[in-house]
C-alpha atoms as a PDB file:
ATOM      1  CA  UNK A   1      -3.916  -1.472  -5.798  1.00  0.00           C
ATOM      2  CA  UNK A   2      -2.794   1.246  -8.572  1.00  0.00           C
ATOM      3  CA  UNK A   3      -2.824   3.942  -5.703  1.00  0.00           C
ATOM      4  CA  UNK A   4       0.808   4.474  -6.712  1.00  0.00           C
ATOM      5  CA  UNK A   5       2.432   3.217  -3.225  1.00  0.00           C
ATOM      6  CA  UNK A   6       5.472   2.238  -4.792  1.00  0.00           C
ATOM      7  CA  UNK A   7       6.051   5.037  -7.427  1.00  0.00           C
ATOM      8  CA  UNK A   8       5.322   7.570  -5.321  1.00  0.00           C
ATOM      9  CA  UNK A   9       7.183   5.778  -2.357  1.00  0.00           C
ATOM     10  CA  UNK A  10      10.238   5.544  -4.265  1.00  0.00           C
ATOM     11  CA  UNK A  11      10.576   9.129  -5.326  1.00  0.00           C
ATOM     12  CA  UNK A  12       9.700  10.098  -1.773  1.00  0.00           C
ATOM     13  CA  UNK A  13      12.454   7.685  -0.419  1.00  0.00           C
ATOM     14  CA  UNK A  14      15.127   9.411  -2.678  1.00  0.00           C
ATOM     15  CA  UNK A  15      13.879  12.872  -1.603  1.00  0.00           C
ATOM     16  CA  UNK A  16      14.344  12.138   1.724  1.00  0.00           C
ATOM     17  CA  UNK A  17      17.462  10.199   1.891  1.00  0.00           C
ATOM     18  CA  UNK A  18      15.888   7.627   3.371  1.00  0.00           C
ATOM     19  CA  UNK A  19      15.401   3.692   1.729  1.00  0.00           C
ATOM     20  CA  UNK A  20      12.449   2.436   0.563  1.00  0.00           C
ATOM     21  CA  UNK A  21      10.434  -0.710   1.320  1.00  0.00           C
ATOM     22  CA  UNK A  22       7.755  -2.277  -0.281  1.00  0.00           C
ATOM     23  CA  UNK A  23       6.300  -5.260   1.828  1.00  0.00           C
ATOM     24  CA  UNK A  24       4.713  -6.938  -0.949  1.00  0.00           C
ATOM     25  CA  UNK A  25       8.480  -6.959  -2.188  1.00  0.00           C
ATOM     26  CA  UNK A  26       9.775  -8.436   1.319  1.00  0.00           C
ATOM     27  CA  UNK A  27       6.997 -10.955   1.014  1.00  0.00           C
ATOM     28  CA  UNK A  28       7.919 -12.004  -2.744  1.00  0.00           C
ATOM     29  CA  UNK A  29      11.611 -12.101  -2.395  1.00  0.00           C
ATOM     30  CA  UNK A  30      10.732 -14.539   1.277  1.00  0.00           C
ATOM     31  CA  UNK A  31       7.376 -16.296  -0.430  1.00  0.00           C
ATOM     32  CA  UNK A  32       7.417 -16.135  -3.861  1.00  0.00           C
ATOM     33  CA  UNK A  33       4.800 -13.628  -6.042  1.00  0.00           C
ATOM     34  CA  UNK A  34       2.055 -11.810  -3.901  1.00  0.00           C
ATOM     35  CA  UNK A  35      -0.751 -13.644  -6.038  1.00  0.00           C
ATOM     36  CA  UNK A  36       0.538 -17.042  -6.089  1.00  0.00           C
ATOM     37  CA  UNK A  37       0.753 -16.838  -2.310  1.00  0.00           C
ATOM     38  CA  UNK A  38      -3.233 -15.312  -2.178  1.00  0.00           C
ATOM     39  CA  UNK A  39      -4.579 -18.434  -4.906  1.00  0.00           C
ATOM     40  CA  UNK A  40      -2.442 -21.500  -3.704  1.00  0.00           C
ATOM     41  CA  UNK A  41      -2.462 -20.465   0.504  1.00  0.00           C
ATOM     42  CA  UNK A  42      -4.831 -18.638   0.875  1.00  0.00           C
ATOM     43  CA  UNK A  43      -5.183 -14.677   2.317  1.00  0.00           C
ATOM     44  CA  UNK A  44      -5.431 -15.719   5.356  1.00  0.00           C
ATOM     45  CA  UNK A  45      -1.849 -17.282   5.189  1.00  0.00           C
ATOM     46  CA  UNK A  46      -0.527 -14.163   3.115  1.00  0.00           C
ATOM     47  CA  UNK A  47      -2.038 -11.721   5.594  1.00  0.00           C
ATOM     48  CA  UNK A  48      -0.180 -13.339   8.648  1.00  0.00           C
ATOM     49  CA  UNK A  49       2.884 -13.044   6.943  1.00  0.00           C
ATOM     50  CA  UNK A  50       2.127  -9.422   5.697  1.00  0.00           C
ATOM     51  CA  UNK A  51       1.803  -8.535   9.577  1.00  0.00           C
ATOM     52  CA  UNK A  52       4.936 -10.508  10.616  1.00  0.00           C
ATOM     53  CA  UNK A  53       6.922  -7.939   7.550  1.00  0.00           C
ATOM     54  CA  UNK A  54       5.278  -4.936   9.479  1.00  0.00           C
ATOM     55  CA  UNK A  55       5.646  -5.967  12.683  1.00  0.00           C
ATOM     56  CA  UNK A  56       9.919  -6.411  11.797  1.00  0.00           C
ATOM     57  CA  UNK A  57       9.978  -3.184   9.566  1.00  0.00           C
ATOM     58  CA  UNK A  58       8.003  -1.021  13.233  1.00  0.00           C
ATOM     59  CA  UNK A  59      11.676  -0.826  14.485  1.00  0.00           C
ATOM     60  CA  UNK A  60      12.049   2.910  14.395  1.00  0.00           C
ATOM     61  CA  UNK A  61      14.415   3.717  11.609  1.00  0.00           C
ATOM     62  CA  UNK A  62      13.671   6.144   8.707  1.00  0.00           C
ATOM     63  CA  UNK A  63      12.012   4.904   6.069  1.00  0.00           C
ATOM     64  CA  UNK A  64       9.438   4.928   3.752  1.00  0.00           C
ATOM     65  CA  UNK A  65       7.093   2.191   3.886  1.00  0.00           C
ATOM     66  CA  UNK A  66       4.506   0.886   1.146  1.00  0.00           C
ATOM     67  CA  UNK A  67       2.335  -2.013   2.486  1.00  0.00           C
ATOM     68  CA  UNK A  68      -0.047  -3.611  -0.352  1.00  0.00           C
ATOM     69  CA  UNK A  69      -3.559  -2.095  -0.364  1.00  0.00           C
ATOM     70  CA  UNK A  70      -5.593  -4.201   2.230  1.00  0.00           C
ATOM     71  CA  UNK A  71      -2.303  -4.218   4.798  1.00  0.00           C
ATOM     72  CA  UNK A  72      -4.045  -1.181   6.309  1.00  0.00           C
ATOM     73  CA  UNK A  73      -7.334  -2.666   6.778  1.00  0.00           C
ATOM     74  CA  UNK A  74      -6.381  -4.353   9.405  1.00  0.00           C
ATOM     75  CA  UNK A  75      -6.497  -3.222  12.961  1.00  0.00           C
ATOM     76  CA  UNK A  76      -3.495  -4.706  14.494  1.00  0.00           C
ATOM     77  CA  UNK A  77      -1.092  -3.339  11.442  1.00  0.00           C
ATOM     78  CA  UNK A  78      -2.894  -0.111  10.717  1.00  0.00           C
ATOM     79  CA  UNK A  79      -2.065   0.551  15.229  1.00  0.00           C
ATOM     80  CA  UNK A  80       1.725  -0.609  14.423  1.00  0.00           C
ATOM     81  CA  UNK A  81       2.096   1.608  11.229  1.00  0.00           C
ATOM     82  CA  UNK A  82       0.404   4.165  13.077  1.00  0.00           C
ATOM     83  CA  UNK A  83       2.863   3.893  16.354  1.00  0.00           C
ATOM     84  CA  UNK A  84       5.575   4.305  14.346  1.00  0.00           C
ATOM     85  CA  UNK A  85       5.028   6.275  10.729  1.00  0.00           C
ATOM     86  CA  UNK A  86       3.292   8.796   8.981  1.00  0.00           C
ATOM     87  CA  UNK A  87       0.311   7.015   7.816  1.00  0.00           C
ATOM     88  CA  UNK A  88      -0.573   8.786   4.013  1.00  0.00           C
ATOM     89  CA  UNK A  89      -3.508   7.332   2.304  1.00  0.00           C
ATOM     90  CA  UNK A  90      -2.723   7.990  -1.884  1.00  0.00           C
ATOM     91  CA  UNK A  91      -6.554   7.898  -2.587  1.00  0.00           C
ATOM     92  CA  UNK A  92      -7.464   7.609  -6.547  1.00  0.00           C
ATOM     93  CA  UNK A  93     -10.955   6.657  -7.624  1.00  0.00           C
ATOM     94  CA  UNK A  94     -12.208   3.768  -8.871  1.00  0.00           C
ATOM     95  CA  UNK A  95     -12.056   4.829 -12.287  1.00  0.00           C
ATOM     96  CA  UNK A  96      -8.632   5.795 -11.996  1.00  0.00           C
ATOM     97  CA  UNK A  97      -7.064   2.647 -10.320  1.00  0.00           C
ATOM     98  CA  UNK A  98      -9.238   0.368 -13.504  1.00  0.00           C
ATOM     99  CA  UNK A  99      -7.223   2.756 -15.705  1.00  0.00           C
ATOM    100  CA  UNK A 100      -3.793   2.439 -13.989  1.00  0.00           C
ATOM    101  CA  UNK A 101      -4.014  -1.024 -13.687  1.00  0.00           C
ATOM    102  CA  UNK A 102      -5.587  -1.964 -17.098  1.00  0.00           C
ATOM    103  CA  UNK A 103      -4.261  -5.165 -18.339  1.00  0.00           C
ATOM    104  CA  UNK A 104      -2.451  -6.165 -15.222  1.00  0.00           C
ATOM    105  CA  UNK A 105      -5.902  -6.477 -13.483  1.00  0.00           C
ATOM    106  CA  UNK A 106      -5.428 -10.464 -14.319  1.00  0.00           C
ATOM    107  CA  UNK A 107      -2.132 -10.737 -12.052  1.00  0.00           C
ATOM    108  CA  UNK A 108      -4.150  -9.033  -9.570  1.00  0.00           C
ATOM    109  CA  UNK A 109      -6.313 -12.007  -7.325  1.00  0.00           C
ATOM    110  CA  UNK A 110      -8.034  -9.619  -5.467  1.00  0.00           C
ATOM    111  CA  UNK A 111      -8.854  -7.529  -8.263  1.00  0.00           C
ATOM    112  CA  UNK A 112     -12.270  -8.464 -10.194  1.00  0.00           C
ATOM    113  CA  UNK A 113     -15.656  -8.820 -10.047  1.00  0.00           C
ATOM    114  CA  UNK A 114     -15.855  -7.402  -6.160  1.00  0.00           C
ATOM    115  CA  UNK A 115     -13.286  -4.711  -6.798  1.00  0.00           C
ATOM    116  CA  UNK A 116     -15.614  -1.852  -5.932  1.00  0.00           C
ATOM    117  CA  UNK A 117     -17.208  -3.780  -2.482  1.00  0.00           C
ATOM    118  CA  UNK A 118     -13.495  -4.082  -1.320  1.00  0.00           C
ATOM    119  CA  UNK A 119     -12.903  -0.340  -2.450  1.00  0.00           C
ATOM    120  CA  UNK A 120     -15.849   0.418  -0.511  1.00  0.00           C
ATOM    121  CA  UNK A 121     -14.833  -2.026   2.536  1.00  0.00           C
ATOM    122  CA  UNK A 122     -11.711  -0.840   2.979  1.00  0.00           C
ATOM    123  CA  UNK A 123     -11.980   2.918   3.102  1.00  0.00           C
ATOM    124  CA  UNK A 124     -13.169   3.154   6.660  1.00  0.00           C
ATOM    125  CA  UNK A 125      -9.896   2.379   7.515  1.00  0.00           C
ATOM    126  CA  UNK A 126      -7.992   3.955   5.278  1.00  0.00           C
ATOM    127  CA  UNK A 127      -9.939   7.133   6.507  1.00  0.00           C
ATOM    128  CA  UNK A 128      -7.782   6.472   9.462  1.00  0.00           C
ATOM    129  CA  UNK A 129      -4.671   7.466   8.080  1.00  0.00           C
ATOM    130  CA  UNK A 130      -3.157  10.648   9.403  1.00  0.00           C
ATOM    131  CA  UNK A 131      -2.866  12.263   5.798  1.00  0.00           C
ATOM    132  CA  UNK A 132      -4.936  11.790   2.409  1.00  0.00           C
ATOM    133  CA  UNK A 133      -4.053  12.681  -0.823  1.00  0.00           C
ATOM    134  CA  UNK A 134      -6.153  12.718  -3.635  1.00  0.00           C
ATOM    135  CA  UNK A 135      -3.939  11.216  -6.860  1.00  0.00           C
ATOM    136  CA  UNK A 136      -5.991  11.276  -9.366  1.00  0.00           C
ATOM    137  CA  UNK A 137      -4.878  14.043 -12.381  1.00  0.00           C
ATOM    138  CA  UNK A 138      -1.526  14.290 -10.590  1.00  0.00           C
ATOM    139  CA  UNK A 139       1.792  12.921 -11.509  1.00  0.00           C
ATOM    140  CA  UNK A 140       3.665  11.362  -9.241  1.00  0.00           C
ATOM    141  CA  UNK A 141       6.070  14.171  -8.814  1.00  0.00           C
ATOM    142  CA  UNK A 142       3.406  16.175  -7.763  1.00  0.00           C
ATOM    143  CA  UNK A 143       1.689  13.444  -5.394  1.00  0.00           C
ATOM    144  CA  UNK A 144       5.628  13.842  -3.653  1.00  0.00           C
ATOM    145  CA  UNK A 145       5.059  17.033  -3.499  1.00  0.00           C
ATOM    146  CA  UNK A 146       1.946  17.208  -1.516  1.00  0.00           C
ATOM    147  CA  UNK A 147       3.040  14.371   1.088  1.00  0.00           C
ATOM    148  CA  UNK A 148       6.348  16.192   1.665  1.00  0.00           C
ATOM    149  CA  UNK A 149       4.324  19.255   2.631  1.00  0.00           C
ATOM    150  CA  UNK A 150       2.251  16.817   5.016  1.00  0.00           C
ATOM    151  CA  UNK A 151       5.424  15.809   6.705  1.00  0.00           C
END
């Protein structure tokens, strides 16, 4: 959350030519908003349908592909985004993602009081991704920048 996924996604997407997709967006436009889902069904129920998106969107065609922040955290999609992307991590500090996401933070219901144990919980995994980049101090030209070197 406030990693920059879908800013930096976007720009990326245009760079390459290629389209963009954001599955929290998929899940929205099929579900209705990403936090109403989480409080009124539960994660459990959002998290099944987050894998179903990725599991679809693992077809082999050029993309770029921004799952929402605990998508990777989970074994079965991190293998099927692994089989068929280039996994980046856009890693930003704790500080930095409280600053990015400010007043938003309330829209956010997985966002609050245990922010920093699911920071903590979830970076195993994301430790697995075949590139990190470190965002914090850098615009998101410049985060572009550095993944299109990666690639």
């Amino acid at each position: 959350m406030g990693a920059g996924k879908s800013c930096v996604g976007m720009q990326l997407a245009r760079r390459l030519g290629w389209s963009f997709v954001d599955t929290d967006d998929v899940l929205a436009a099929r579900h209705g908003a990403v936090a109403d889902q989480i409080r009124l069904e539960g994660e459990e129920v959002f998290r099944a349908r987050e894998t179903a998106v990725i599991e679809t969107l693992c077809d082999g065609a050029h993309r770029v592909l921004a799952t929402g922040g605990g998508a990777f955290a989970s074994d079965r999609n991190r293998a099927l985004l692994q089989g068929s992307y280039l996994t980046v991590h856009l890693q930003a500090s704790l500080d930095t993602l409280r600053k990015r996401i400010g007043a938003a933070a309330g829209d956010r219901p997985l966002w609050g009081a245990g922010v920093a144990e699911l920071y903590a919980a979830r970076q195993p995994a994301y430790d697995q991704a075949a590139v990190r980049i470190v965002t914090d101090g850098r615009t998101p030209e410049q985060v572009v920048d550095l993944v299109m070197e990666a690639m």
